[in-house]
C-alpha atoms as a PDB file:
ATOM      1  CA  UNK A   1      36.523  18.563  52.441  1.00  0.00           C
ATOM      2  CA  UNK A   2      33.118  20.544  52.246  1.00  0.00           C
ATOM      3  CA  UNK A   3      30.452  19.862  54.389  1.00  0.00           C
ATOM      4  CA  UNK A   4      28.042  22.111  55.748  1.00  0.00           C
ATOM      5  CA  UNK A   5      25.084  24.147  54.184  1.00  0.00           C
ATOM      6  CA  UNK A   6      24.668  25.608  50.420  1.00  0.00           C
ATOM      7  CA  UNK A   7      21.967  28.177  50.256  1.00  0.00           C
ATOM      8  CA  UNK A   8      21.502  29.326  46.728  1.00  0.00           C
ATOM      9  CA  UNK A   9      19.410  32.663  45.804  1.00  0.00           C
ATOM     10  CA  UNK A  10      17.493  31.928  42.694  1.00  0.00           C
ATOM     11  CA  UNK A  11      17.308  35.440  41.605  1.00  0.00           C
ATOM     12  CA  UNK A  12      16.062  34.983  37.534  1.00  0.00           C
ATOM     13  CA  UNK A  13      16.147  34.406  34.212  1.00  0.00           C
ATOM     14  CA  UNK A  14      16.331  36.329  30.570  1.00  0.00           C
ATOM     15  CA  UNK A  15      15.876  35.112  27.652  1.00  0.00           C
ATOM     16  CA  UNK A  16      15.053  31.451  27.589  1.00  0.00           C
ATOM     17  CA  UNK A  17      13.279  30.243  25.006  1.00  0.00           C
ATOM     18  CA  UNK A  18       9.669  29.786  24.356  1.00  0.00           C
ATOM     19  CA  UNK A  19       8.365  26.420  24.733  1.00  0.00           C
ATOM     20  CA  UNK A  20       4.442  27.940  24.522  1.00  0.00           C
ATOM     21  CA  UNK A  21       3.914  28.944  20.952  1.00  0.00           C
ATOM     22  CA  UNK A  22       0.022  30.614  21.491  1.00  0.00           C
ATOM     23  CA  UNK A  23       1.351  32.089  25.207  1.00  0.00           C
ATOM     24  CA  UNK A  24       4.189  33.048  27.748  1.00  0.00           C
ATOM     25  CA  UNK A  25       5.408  30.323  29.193  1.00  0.00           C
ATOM     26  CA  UNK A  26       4.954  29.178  32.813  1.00  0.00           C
ATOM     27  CA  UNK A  27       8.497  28.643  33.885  1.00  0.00           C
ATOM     28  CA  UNK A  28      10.015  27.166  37.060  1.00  0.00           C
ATOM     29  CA  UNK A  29      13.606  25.652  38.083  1.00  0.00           C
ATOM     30  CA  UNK A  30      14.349  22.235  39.951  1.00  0.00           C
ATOM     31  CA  UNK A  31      17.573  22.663  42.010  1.00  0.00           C
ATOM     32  CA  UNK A  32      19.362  19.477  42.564  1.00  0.00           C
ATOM     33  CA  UNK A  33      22.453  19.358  44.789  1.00  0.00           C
ATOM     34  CA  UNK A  34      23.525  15.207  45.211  1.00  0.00           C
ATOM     35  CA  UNK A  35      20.615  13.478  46.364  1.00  0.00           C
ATOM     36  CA  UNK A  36      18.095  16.736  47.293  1.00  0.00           C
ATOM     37  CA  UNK A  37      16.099  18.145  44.810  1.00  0.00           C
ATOM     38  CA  UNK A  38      14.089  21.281  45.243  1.00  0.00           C
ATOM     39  CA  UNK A  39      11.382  23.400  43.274  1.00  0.00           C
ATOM     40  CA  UNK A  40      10.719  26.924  42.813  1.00  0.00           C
ATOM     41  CA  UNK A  41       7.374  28.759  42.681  1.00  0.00           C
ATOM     42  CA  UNK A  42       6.563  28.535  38.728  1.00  0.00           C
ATOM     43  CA  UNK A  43       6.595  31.879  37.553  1.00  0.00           C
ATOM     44  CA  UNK A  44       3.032  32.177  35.815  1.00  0.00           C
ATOM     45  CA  UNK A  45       2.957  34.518  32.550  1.00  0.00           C
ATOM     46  CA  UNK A  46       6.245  35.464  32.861  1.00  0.00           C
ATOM     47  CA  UNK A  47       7.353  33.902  29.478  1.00  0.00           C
ATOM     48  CA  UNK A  48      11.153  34.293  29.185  1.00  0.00           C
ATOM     49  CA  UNK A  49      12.429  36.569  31.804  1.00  0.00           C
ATOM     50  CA  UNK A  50      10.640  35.404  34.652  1.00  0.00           C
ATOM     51  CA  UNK A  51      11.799  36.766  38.234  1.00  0.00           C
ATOM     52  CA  UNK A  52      11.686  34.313  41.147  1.00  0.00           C
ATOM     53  CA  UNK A  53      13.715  36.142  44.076  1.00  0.00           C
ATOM     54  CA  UNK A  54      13.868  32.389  46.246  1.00  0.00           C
ATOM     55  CA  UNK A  55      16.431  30.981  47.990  1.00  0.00           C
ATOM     56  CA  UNK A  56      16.606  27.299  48.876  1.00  0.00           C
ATOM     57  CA  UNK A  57      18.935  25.793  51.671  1.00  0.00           C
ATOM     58  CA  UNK A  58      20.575  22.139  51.024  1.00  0.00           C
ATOM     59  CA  UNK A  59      23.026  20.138  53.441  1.00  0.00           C
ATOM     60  CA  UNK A  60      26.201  18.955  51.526  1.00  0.00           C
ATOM     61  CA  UNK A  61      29.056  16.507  52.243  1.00  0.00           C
ATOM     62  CA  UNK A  62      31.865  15.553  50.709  1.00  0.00           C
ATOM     63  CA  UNK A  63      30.257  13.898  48.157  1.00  0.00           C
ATOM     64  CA  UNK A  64      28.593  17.275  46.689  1.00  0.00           C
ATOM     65  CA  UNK A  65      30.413  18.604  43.563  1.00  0.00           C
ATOM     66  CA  UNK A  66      27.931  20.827  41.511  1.00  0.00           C
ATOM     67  CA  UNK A  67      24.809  22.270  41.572  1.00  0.00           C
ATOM     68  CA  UNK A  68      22.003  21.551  38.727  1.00  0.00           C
ATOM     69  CA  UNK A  69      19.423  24.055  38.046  1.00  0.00           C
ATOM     70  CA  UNK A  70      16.874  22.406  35.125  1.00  0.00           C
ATOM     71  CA  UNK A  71      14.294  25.169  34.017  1.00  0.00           C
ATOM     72  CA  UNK A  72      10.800  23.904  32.863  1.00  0.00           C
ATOM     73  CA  UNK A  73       7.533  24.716  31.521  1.00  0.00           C
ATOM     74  CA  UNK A  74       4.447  24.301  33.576  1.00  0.00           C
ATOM     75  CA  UNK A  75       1.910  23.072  31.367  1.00  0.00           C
ATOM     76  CA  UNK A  76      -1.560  21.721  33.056  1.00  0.00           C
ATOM     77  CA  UNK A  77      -2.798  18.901  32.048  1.00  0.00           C
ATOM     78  CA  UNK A  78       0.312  17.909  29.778  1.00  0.00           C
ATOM     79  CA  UNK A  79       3.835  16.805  30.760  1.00  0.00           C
ATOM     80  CA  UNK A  80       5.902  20.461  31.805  1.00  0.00           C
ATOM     81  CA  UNK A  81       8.111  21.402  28.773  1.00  0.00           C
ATOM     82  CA  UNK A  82      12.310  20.949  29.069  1.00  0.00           C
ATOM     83  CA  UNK A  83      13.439  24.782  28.623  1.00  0.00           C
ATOM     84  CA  UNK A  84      17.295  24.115  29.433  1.00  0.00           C
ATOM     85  CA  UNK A  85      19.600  23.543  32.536  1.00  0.00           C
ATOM     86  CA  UNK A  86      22.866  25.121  33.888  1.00  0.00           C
ATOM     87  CA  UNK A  87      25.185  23.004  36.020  1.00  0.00           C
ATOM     88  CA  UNK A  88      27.611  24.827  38.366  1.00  0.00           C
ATOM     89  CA  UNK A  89      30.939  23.225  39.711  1.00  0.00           C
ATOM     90  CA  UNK A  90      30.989  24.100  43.667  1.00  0.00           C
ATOM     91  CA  UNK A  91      34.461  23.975  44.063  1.00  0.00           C
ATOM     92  CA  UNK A  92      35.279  28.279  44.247  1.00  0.00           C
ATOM     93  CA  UNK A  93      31.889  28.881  46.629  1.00  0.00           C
ATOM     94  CA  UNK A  94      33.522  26.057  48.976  1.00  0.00           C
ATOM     95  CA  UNK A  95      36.746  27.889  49.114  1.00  0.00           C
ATOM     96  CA  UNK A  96      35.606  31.414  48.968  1.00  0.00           C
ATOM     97  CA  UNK A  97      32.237  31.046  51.000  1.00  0.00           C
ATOM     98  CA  UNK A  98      29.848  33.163  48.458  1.00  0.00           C
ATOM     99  CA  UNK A  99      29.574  34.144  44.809  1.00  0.00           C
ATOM    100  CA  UNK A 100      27.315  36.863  44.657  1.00  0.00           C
ATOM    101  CA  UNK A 101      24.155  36.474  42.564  1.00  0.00           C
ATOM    102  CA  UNK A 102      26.333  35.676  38.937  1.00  0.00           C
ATOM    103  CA  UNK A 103      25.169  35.026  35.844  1.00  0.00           C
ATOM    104  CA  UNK A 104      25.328  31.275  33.745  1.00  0.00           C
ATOM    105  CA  UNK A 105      23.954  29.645  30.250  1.00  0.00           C
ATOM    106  CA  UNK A 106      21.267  27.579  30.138  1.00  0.00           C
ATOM    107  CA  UNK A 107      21.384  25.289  27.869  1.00  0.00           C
ATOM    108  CA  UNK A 108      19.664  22.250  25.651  1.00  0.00           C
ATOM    109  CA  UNK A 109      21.118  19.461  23.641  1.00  0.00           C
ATOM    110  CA  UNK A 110      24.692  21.383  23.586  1.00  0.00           C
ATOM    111  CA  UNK A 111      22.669  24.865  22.432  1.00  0.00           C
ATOM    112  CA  UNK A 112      22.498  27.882  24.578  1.00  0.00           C
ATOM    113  CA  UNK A 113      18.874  28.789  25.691  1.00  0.00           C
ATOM    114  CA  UNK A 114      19.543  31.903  27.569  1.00  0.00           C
ATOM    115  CA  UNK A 115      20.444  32.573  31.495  1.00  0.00           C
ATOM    116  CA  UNK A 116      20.044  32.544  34.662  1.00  0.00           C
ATOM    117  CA  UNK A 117      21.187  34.142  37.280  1.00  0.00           C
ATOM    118  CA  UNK A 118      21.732  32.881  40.954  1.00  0.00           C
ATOM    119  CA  UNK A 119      24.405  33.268  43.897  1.00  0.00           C
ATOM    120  CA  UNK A 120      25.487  30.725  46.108  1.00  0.00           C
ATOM    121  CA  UNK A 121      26.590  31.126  50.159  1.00  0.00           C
ATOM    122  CA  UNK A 122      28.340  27.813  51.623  1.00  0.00           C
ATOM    123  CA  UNK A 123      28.786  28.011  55.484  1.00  0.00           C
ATOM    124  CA  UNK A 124      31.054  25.243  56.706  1.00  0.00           C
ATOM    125  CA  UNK A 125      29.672  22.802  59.510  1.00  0.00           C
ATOM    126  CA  UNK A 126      31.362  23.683  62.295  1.00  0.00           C
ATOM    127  CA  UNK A 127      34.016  20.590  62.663  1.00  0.00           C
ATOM    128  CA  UNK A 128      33.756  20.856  66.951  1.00  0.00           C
ATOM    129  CA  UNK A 129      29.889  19.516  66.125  1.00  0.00           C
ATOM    130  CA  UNK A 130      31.166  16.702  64.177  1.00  0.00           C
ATOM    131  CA  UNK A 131      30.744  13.346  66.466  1.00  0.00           C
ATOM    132  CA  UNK A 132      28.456  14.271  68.467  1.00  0.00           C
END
Protein backbone atom coordinates (compact mmCIF):
# COMPACT_ATOMS: atom_id res chain seq x y z
CA UNK A 1 0.00 0.00 0.00
CA UNK A 2 1.27 3.62 0.92
CA UNK A 3 4.55 4.23 1.94
CA UNK A 4 6.59 7.09 1.33
CA UNK A 5 6.47 10.79 2.60
CA UNK A 6 3.28 13.02 3.74
CA UNK A 7 4.13 16.65 3.84
CA UNK A 8 1.20 18.62 5.10
CA UNK A 9 0.98 22.64 4.71
CA UNK A 10 -0.56 23.96 7.84
CA UNK A 11 -1.92 26.99 6.26
CA UNK A 12 -4.65 28.34 9.27
CA UNK A 13 -7.42 28.61 11.18
CA UNK A 14 -10.89 30.80 11.61
CA UNK A 15 -12.94 30.82 14.06
CA UNK A 16 -12.01 28.55 16.90
CA UNK A 17 -13.11 29.30 19.98
CA UNK A 18 -11.74 31.29 22.78
CA UNK A 19 -10.24 29.43 25.52
CA UNK A 20 -8.65 33.02 27.04
CA UNK A 21 -11.55 34.93 28.45
CA UNK A 22 -9.36 38.44 29.51
CA UNK A 23 -7.12 37.90 25.98
CA UNK A 24 -6.57 36.32 22.42
CA UNK A 25 -5.55 33.17 22.70
CA UNK A 26 -2.09 31.75 21.96
CA UNK A 27 -2.91 28.94 19.63
CA UNK A 28 -0.77 26.17 18.11
CA UNK A 29 -1.51 22.60 16.38
CA UNK A 30 0.21 19.12 17.19
CA UNK A 31 0.24 17.02 13.97
CA UNK A 32 0.28 13.38 14.62
CA UNK A 33 0.60 10.90 11.74
CA UNK A 34 1.04 7.00 13.51
CA UNK A 35 3.76 7.18 15.81
CA UNK A 36 5.34 10.98 14.84
CA UNK A 37 4.05 13.83 16.36
CA UNK A 38 4.96 17.34 15.40
CA UNK A 39 4.36 21.05 16.66
CA UNK A 40 3.77 24.24 15.06
CA UNK A 41 5.09 27.69 16.00
CA UNK A 42 2.19 28.92 18.54
CA UNK A 43 0.67 31.72 16.98
CA UNK A 44 0.98 34.51 19.79
CA UNK A 45 -2.10 37.08 19.93
CA UNK A 46 -3.66 35.74 17.19
CA UNK A 47 -6.85 34.65 19.13
CA UNK A 48 -9.10 32.71 16.71
CA UNK A 49 -7.89 33.06 13.24
CA UNK A 50 -4.39 32.61 13.69
CA UNK A 51 -2.16 32.12 10.40
CA UNK A 52 0.74 29.65 10.61
CA UNK A 53 1.90 29.14 6.81
CA UNK A 54 4.23 25.69 8.04
CA UNK A 55 4.61 22.67 6.53
CA UNK A 56 5.83 19.56 8.32
CA UNK A 57 7.24 16.35 6.51
CA UNK A 58 6.41 12.73 8.13
CA UNK A 59 7.50 9.16 6.74
CA UNK A 60 4.44 6.77 6.47
CA UNK A 61 3.96 3.01 5.94
CA UNK A 62 1.37 0.94 5.57
CA UNK A 63 0.29 1.24 8.82
CA UNK A 64 -0.62 5.16 8.41
CA UNK A 65 -4.39 5.78 7.97
CA UNK A 66 -5.20 9.45 9.06
CA UNK A 67 -3.77 12.43 10.02
CA UNK A 68 -4.64 14.24 13.55
CA UNK A 69 -4.27 17.87 13.87
CA UNK A 70 -5.19 18.83 17.87
CA UNK A 71 -5.23 22.75 18.23
CA UNK A 72 -4.23 24.18 21.71
CA UNK A 73 -3.82 27.08 23.83
CA UNK A 74 -0.44 28.17 24.98
CA UNK A 75 -0.82 29.28 28.36
CA UNK A 76 2.59 29.97 30.51
CA UNK A 77 2.80 28.81 33.53
CA UNK A 78 -0.56 26.69 33.36
CA UNK A 79 -1.37 23.49 31.44
CA UNK A 80 -2.09 24.77 27.37
CA UNK A 81 -5.93 24.84 26.89
CA UNK A 82 -7.76 21.88 24.48
CA UNK A 83 -9.30 24.21 21.59
CA UNK A 84 -10.48 21.18 19.27
CA UNK A 85 -8.95 18.63 16.74
CA UNK A 86 -9.71 17.54 13.10
CA UNK A 87 -8.77 14.03 12.00
CA UNK A 88 -8.31 13.41 8.25
CA UNK A 89 -8.62 9.86 6.58
CA UNK A 90 -5.44 9.59 4.10
CA UNK A 91 -6.86 7.29 1.87
CA UNK A 92 -7.78 10.03 -1.43
CA UNK A 93 -4.12 12.00 -0.89
CA UNK A 94 -2.54 8.32 -1.23
CA UNK A 95 -4.35 7.72 -4.42
CA UNK A 96 -4.43 11.13 -5.88
CA UNK A 97 -0.93 12.43 -4.57
CA UNK A 98 -2.18 16.07 -3.23
CA UNK A 99 -5.28 17.82 -1.93
CA UNK A 100 -4.67 21.30 -2.20
CA UNK A 101 -4.76 23.40 0.98
CA UNK A 102 -8.82 22.31 1.90
CA UNK A 103 -10.75 23.23 4.51
CA UNK A 104 -12.03 20.76 7.79
CA UNK A 105 -14.04 21.16 11.34
CA UNK A 106 -12.44 21.24 14.33
CA UNK A 107 -14.07 19.95 16.80
CA UNK A 108 -14.61 19.19 20.83
CA UNK A 109 -16.63 16.65 22.67
CA UNK A 110 -18.79 15.96 19.31
CA UNK A 111 -19.26 20.10 18.90
CA UNK A 112 -17.82 22.00 16.07
CA UNK A 113 -15.17 24.64 17.16
CA UNK A 114 -14.39 26.17 13.89
CA UNK A 115 -11.64 25.23 11.03
CA UNK A 116 -8.75 24.72 9.77
CA UNK A 117 -7.36 24.64 6.80
CA UNK A 118 -4.34 22.51 5.50
CA UNK A 119 -3.28 20.51 2.21
CA UNK A 120 -1.57 17.41 2.09
CA UNK A 121 1.23 16.11 -0.78
CA UNK A 122 2.08 12.19 -0.46
CA UNK A 123 5.09 11.19 -2.72
CA UNK A 124 5.38 7.42 -2.94
CA UNK A 125 8.84 5.76 -1.91
CA UNK A 126 10.19 4.76 -4.83
CA UNK A 127 9.62 0.72 -4.67
CA UNK A 128 13.34 0.09 -6.75
CA UNK A 129 14.82 1.61 -3.15
CA UNK A 130 12.95 -0.86 -1.22
CA UNK A 131 15.61 -3.68 0.06
CA UNK A 132 18.33 -2.05 -0.10
Amino acid sequence: MAQGTLEVLLVGAKGLENTDYLSNMDPYAVLKCHSQEQKSSVASGKGSDPEWNETFVFTVSDSTTELFIKLLDSDGGTDDDFVGEATVPLEAVFTEGSIPPTVYNVVKDEEYRGKIKFGLIFTPEDSRDQGF
